[in-house]
C-alpha atoms as a PDB file:
ATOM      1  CA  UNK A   1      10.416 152.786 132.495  1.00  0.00           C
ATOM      2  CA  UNK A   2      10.643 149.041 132.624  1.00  0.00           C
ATOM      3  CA  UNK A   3      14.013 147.879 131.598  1.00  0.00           C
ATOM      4  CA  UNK A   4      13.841 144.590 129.082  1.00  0.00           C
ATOM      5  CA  UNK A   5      15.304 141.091 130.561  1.00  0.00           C
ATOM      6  CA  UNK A   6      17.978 139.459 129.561  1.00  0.00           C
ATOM      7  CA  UNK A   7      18.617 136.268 127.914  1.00  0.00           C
ATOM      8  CA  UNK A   8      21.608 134.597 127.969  1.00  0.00           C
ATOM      9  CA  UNK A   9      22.158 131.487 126.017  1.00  0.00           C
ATOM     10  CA  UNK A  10      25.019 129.351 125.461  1.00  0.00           C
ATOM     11  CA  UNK A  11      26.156 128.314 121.476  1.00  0.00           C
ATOM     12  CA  UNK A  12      27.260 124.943 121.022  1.00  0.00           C
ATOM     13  CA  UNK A  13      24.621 122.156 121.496  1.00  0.00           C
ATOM     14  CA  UNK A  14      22.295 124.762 123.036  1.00  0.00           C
ATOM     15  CA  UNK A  15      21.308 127.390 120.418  1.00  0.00           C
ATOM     16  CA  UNK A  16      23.615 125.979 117.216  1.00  0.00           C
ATOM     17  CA  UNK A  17      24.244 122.068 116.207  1.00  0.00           C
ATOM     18  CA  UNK A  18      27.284 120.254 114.649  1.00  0.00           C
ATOM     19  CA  UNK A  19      26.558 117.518 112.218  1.00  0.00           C
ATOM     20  CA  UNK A  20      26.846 114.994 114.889  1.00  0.00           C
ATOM     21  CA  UNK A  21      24.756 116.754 117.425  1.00  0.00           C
ATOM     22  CA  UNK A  22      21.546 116.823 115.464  1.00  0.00           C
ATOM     23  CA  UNK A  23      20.116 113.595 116.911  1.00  0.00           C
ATOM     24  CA  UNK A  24      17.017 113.685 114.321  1.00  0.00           C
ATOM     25  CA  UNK A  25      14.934 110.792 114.538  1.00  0.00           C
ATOM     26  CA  UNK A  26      12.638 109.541 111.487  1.00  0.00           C
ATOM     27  CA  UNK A  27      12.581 109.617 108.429  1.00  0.00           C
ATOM     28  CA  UNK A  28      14.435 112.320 105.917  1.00  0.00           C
ATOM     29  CA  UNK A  29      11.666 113.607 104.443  1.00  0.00           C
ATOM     30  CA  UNK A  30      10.149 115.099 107.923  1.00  0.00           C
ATOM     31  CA  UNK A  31      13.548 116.415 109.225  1.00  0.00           C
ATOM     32  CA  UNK A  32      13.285 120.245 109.862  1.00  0.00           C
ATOM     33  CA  UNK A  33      14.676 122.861 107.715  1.00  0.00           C
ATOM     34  CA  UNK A  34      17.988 124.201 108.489  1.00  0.00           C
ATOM     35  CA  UNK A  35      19.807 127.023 108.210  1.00  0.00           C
ATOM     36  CA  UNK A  36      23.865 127.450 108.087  1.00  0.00           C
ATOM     37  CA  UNK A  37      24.946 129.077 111.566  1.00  0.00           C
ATOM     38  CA  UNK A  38      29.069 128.951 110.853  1.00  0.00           C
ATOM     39  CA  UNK A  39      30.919 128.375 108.204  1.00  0.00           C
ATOM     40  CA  UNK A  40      34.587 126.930 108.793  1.00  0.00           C
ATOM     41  CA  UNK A  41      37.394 126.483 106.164  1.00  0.00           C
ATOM     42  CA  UNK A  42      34.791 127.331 103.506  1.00  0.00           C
ATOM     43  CA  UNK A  43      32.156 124.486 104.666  1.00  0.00           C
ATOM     44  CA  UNK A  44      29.357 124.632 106.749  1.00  0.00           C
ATOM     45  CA  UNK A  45      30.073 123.624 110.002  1.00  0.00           C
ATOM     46  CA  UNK A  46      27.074 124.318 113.151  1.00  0.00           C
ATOM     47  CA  UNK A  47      22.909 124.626 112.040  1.00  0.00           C
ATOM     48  CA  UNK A  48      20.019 125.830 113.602  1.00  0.00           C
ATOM     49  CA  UNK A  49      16.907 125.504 112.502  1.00  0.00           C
ATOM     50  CA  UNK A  50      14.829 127.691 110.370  1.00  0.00           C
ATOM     51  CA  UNK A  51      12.300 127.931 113.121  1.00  0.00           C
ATOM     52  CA  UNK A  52      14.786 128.456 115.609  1.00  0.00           C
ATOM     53  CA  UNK A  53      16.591 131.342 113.755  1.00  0.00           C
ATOM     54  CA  UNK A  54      12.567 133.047 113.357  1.00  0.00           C
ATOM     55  CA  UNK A  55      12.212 132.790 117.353  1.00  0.00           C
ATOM     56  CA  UNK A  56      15.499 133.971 118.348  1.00  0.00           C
ATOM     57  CA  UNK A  57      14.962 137.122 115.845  1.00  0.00           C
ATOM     58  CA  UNK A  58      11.634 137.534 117.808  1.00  0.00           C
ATOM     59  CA  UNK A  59      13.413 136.810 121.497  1.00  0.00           C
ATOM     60  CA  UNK A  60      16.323 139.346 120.295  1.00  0.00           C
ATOM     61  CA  UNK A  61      13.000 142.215 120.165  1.00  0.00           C
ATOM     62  CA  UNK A  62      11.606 141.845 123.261  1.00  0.00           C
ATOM     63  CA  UNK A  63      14.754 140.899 125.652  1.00  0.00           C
ATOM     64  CA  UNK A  64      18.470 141.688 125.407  1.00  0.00           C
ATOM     65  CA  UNK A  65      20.063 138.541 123.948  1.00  0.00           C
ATOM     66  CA  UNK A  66      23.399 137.449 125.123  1.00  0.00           C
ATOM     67  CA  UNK A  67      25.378 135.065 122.952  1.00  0.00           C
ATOM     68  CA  UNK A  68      27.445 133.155 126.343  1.00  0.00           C
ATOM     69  CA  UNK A  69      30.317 130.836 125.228  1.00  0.00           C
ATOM     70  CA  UNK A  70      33.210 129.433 125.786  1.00  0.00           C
ATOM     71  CA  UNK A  71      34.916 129.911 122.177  1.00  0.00           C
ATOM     72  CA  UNK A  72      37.040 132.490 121.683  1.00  0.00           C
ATOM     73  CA  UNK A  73      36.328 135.836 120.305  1.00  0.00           C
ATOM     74  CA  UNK A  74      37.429 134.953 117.325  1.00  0.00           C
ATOM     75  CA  UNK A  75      35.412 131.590 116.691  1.00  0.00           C
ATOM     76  CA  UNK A  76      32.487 133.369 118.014  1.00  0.00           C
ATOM     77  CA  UNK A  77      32.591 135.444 115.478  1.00  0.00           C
ATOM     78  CA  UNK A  78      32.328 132.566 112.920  1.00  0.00           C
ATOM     79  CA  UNK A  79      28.798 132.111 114.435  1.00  0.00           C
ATOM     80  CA  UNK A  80      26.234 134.123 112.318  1.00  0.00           C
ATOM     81  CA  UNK A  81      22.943 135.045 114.093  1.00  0.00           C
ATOM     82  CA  UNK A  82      20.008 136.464 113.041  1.00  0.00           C
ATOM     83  CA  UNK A  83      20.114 140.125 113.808  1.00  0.00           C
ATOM     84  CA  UNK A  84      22.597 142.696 114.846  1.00  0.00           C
ATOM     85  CA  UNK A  85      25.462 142.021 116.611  1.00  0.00           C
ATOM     86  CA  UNK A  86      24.247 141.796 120.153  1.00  0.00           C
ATOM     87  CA  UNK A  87      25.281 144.715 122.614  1.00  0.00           C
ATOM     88  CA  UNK A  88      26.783 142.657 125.390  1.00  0.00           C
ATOM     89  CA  UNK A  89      28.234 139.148 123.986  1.00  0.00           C
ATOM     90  CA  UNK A  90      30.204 136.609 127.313  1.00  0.00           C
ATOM     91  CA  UNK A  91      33.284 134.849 125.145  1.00  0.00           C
ATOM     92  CA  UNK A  92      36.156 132.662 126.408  1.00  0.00           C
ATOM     93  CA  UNK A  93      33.816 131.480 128.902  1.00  0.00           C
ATOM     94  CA  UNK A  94      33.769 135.144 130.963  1.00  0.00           C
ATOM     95  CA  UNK A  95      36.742 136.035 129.954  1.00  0.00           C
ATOM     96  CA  UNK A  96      36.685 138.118 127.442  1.00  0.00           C
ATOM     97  CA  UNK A  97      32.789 140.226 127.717  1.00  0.00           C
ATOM     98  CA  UNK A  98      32.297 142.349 124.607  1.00  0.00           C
ATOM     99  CA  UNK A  99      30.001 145.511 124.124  1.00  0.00           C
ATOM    100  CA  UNK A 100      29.175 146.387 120.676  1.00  0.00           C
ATOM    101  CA  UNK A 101      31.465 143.816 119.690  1.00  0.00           C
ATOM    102  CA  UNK A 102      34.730 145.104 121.309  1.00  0.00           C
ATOM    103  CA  UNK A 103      35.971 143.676 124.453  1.00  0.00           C
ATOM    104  CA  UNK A 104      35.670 145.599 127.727  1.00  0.00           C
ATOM    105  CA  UNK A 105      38.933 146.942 128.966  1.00  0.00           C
ATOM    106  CA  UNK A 106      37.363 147.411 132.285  1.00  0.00           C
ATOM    107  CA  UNK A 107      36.083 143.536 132.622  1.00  0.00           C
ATOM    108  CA  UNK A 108      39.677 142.647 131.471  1.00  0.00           C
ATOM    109  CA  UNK A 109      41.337 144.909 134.435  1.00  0.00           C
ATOM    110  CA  UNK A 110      39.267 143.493 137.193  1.00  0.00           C
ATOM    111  CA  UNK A 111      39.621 139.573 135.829  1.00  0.00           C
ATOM    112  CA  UNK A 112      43.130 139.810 135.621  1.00  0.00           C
ATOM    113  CA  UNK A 113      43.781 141.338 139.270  1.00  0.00           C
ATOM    114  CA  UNK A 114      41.918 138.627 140.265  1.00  0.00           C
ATOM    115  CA  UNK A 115      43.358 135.895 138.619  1.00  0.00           C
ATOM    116  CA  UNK A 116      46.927 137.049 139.044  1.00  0.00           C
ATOM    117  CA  UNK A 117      45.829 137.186 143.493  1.00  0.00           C
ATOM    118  CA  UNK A 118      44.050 133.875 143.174  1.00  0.00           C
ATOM    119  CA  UNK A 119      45.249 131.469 141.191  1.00  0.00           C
ATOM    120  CA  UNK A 120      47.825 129.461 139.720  1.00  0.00           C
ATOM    121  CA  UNK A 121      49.861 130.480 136.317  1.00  0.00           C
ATOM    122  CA  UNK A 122      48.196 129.702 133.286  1.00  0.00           C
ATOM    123  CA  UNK A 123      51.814 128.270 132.720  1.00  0.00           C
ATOM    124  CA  UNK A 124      52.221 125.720 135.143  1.00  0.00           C
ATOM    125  CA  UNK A 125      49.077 124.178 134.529  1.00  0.00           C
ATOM    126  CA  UNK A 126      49.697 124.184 130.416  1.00  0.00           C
ATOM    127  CA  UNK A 127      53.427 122.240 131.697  1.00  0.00           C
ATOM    128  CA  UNK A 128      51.299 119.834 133.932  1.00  0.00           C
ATOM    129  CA  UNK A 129      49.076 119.140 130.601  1.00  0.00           C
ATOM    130  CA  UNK A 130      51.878 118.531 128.683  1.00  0.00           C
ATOM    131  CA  UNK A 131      53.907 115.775 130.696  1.00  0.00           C
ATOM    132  CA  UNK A 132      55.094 113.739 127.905  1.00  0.00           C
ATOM    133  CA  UNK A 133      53.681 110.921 130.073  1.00  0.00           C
ATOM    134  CA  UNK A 134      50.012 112.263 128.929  1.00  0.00           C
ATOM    135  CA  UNK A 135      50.411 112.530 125.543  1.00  0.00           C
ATOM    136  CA  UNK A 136      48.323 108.490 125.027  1.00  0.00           C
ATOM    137  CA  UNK A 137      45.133 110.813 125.523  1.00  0.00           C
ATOM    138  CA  UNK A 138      46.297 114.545 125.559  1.00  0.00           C
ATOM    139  CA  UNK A 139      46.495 114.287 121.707  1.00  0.00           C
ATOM    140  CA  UNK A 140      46.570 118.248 121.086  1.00  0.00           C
ATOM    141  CA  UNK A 141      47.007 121.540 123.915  1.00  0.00           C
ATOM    142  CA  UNK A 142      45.420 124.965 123.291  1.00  0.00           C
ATOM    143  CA  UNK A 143      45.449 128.191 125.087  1.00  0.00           C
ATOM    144  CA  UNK A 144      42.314 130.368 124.780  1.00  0.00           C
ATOM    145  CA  UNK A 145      43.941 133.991 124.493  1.00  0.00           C
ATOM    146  CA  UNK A 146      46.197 133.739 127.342  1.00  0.00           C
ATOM    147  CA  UNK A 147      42.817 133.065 129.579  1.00  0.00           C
ATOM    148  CA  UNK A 148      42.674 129.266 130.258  1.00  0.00           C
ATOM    149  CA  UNK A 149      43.726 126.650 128.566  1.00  0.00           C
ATOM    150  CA  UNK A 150      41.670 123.057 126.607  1.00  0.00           C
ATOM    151  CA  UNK A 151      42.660 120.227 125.331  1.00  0.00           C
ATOM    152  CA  UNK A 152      41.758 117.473 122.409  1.00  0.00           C
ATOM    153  CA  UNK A 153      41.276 114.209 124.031  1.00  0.00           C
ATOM    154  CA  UNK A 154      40.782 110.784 123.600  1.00  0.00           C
ATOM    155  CA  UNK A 155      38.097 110.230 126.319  1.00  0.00           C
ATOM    156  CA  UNK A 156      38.760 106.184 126.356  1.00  0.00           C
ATOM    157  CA  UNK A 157      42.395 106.228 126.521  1.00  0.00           C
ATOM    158  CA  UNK A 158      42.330 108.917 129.445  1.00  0.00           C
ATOM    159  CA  UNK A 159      42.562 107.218 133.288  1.00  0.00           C
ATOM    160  CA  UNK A 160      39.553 108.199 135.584  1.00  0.00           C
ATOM    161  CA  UNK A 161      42.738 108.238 137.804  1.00  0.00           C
ATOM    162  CA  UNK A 162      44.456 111.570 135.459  1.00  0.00           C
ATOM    163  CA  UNK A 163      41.001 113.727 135.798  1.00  0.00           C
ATOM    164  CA  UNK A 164      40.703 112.933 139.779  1.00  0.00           C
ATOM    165  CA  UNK A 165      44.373 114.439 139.758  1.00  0.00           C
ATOM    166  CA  UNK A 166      43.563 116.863 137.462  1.00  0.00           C
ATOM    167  CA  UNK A 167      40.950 118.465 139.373  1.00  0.00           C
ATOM    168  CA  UNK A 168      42.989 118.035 142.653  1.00  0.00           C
ATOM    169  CA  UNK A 169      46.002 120.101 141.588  1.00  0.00           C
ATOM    170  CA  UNK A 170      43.016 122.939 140.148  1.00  0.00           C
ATOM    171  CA  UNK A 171      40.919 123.071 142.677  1.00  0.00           C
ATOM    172  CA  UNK A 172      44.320 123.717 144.828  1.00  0.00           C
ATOM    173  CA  UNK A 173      45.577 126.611 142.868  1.00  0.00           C
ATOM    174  CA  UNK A 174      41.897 128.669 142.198  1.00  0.00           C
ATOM    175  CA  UNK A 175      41.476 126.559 138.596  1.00  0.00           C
ATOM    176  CA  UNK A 176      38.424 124.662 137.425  1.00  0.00           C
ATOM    177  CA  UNK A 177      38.166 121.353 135.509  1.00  0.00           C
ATOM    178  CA  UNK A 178      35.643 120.335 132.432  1.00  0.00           C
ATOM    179  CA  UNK A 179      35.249 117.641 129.970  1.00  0.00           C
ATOM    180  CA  UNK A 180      33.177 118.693 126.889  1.00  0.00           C
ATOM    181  CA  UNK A 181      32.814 115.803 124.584  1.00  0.00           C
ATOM    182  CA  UNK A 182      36.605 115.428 122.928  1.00  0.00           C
ATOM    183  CA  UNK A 183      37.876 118.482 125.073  1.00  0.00           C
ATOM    184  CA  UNK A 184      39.378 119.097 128.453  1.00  0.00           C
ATOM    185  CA  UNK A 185      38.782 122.590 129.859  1.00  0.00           C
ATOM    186  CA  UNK A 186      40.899 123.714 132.451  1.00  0.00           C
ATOM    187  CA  UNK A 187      39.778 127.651 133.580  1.00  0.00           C
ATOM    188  CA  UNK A 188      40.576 130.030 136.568  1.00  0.00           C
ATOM    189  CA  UNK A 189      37.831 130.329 138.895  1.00  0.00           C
ATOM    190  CA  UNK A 190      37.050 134.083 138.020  1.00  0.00           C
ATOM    191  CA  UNK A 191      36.416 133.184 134.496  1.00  0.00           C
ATOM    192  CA  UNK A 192      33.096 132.280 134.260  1.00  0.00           C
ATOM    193  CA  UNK A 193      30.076 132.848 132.233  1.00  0.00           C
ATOM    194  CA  UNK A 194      27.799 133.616 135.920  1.00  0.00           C
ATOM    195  CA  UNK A 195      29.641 136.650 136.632  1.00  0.00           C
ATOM    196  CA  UNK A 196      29.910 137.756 133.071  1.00  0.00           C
ATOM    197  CA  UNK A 197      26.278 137.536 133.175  1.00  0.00           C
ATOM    198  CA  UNK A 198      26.192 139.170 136.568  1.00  0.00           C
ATOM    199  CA  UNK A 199      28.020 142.253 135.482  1.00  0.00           C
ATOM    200  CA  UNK A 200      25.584 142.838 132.716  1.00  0.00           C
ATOM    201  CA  UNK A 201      22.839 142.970 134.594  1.00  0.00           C
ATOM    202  CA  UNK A 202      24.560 145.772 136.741  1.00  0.00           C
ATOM    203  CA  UNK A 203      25.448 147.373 133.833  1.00  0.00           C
ATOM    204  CA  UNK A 204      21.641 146.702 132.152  1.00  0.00           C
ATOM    205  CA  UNK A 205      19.445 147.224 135.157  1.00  0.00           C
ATOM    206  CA  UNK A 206      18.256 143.955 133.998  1.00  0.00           C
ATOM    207  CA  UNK A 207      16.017 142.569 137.110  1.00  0.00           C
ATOM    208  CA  UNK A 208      14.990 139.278 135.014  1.00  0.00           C
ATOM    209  CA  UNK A 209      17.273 137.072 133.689  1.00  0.00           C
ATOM    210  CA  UNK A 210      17.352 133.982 131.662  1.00  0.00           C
ATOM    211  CA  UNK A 211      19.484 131.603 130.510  1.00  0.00           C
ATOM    212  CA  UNK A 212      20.307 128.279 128.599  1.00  0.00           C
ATOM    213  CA  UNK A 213      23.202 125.939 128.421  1.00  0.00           C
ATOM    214  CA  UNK A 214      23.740 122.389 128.368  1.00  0.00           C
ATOM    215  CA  UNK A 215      27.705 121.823 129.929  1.00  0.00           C
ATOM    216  CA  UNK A 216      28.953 122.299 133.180  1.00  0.00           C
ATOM    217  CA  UNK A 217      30.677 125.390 132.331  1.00  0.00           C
ATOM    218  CA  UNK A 218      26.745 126.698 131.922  1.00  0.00           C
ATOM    219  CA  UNK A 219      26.260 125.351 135.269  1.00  0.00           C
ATOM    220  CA  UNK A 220      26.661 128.802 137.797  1.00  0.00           C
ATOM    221  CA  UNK A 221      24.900 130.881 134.796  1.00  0.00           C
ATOM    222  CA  UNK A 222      21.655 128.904 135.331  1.00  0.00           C
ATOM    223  CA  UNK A 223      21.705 129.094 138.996  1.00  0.00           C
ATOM    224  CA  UNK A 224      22.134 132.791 138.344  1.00  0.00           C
ATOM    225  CA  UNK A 225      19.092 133.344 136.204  1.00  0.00           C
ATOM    226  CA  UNK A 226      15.449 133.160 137.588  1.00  0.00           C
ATOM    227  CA  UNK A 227      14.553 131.468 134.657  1.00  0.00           C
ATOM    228  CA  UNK A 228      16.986 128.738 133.357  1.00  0.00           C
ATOM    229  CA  UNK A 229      16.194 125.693 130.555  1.00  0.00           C
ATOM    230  CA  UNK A 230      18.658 122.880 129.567  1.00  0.00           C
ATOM    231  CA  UNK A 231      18.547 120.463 126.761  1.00  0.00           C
ATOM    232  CA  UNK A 232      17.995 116.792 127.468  1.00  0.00           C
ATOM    233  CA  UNK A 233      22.092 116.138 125.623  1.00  0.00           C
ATOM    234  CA  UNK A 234      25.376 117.114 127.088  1.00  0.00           C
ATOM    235  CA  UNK A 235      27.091 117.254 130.243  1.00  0.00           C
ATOM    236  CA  UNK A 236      24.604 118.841 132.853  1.00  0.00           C
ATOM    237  CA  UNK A 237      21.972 116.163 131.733  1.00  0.00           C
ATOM    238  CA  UNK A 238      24.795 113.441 132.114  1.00  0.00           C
ATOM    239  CA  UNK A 239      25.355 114.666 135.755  1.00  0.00           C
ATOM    240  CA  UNK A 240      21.115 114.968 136.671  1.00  0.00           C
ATOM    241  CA  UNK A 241      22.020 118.778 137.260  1.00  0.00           C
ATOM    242  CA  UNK A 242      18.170 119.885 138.769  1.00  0.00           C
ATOM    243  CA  UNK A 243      17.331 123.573 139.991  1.00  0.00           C
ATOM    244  CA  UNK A 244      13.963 124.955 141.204  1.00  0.00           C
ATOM    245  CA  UNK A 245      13.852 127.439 138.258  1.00  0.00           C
ATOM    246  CA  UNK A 246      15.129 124.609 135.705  1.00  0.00           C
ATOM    247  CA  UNK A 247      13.074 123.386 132.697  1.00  0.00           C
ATOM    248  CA  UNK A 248      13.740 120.542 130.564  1.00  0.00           C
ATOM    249  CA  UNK A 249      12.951 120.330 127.255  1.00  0.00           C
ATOM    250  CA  UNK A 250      11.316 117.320 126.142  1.00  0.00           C
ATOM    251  CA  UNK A 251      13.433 117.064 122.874  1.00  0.00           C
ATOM    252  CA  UNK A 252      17.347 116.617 122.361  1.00  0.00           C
ATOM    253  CA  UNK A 253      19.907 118.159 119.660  1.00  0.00           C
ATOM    254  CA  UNK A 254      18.596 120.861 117.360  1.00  0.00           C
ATOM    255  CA  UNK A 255      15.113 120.406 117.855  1.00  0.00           C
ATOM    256  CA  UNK A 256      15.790 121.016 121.482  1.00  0.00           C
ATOM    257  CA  UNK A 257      17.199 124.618 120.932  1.00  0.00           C
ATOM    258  CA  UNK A 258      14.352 125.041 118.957  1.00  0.00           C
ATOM    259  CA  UNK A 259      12.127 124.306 121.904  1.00  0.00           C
ATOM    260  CA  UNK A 260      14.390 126.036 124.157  1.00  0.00           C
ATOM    261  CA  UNK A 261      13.469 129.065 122.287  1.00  0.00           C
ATOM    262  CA  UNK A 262       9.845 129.308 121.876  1.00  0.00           C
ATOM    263  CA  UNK A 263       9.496 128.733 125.349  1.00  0.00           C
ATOM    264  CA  UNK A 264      11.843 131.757 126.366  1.00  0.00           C
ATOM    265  CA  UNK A 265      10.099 134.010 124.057  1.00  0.00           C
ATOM    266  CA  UNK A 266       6.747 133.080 125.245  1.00  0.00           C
ATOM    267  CA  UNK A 267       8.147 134.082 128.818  1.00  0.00           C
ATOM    268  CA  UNK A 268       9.634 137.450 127.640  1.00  0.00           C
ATOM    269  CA  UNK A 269       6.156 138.352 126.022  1.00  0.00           C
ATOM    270  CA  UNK A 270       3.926 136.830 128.389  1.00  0.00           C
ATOM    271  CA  UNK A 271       6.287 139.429 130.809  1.00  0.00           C
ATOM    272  CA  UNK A 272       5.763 142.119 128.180  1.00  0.00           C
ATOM    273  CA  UNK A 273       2.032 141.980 128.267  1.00  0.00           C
ATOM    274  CA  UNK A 274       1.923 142.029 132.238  1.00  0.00           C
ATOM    275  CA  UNK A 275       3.810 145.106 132.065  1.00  0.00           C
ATOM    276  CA  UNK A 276       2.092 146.523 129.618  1.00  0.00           C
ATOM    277  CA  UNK A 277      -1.118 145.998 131.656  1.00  0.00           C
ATOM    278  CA  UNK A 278       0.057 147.472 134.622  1.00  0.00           C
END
């Protein structure tokens, strides 16, 4: 019995759009219609649209769908997708994998073992963050449930000179740095969304994968998959990021997740039919 791929596809500025990540061009009147993704403090916050929440309900019946991000639990679960909530969901950037919407005790065992052989304390890199020195550009500091922590930046006031640093002192104790629009990222090797997505694939018997992200932190996951897509927005376009099994879209913002999708679905059936014909 063949055993349905997975696709695993980051949130932000890859499947759902802020205000300010739309980038629609023309006129009003031939915008697409869009549907409310997340609703914040009472007002809607991210979009997709309507045609992209119709393909990802067809992609979510003919492949396992995996929601991969770097919120947290909880502000995933802000997000609302078409469909049930997805078996296997990759939060916190790999640190935190959920099944059936719980997270995996076993996943946490073997991260933390590895972390705590590895890699700095969370601790001393939240101190270095907060060296009252920073604060012109370190304007607020977050932890992501005890995993990693992020900050809220001011990108022009920050020194190229403080991220060379930055990544220096990480790289030296097992930590990885990111810069996501207004935040800085800095996570513990192990946590990542690639072996997250790895794991479920052991666990799924999954042998084709596919996957979609537009930041760095998607980066490993699409080198993983055999299939990958990226947006033409966000930080792995910034940095030219090119793989042999990497598609472009030829659309940015929303209308680029919506392109994004249709051509992962017509993958997963096109694979469905071959099957089917065997």
């Amino acid at each position: 019995m063949s055993v349905a791929p997975l696709v695993a596809c980051d949130l932000d500025r890859t499947l759902i759009y802020s205000k300010s990540a739309l980038w629609l061009t023309g006129a009003d009147k031939d915008a697409p219609a869009m549907v409310v993704a997340e609703v914040y403090d009472g007002a809607p916050l991210s979009y997709m649209t309507r045609t992209a929440q119709e393909l990802l309900s067809q992609v979510q019946r003919a492949a396992t769908f995996v929601p991969a991000t770097t919120r947290t639990q909880a502000q995933y679960e802000r997000v609302q997708l078409p469909g049930a909530t997805a078996e296997y969901a990759i939060t916190s950037n790999g640190g935190v994998l959920l099944h059936h919407g719980v997270p995996d005790a076993a996943w946490n065992t073997e991260l933390a073992a590895l972390m705590n052989a590895n890699c700095a304390p969370l601790e001393s890199i939240e101190a270095h963050l907060a060296r009252p020195e920073f604060s012109a550009w370190i304007l607020r500091l977050r932890r992501a449930e005890d995993l990693f922590v992020y900050a809220i930046v001011d990108r022009e006031a920050m020194p190229a000179s403080f991220l060379i640093e930055l990544e220096d002192l990480c790289a030296g104790g097992g930590w990885t740095v990111s810069v996501q629009g207004r935040k800085l990222y800095c996570v513990p090797a192990p946590i990542n969304k690639a072996d997250a997505l790895a794991e479920i694939a052991r666990r799924t018997g999954a042998d084709t994968v596919i996957a979609a992200g537009d930041s760095l932190l998607d980066q490993g996951m699409l080198e993983f998959a055999q299939l990958a897509f990226r947006p033409l927005h966000g930080e792995l376009h910034d940095a030219g990021f090119a793989a042999p099994q990497l598609r472009l879209t030829s659309q940015r913002g929303i209308l680029a997740g919506e392109e994004m999708l249709r051509e992962i679905l017509a993958e997963v059936t096109a694979g469905a039919s071959v099957e089917a014909r065997a």
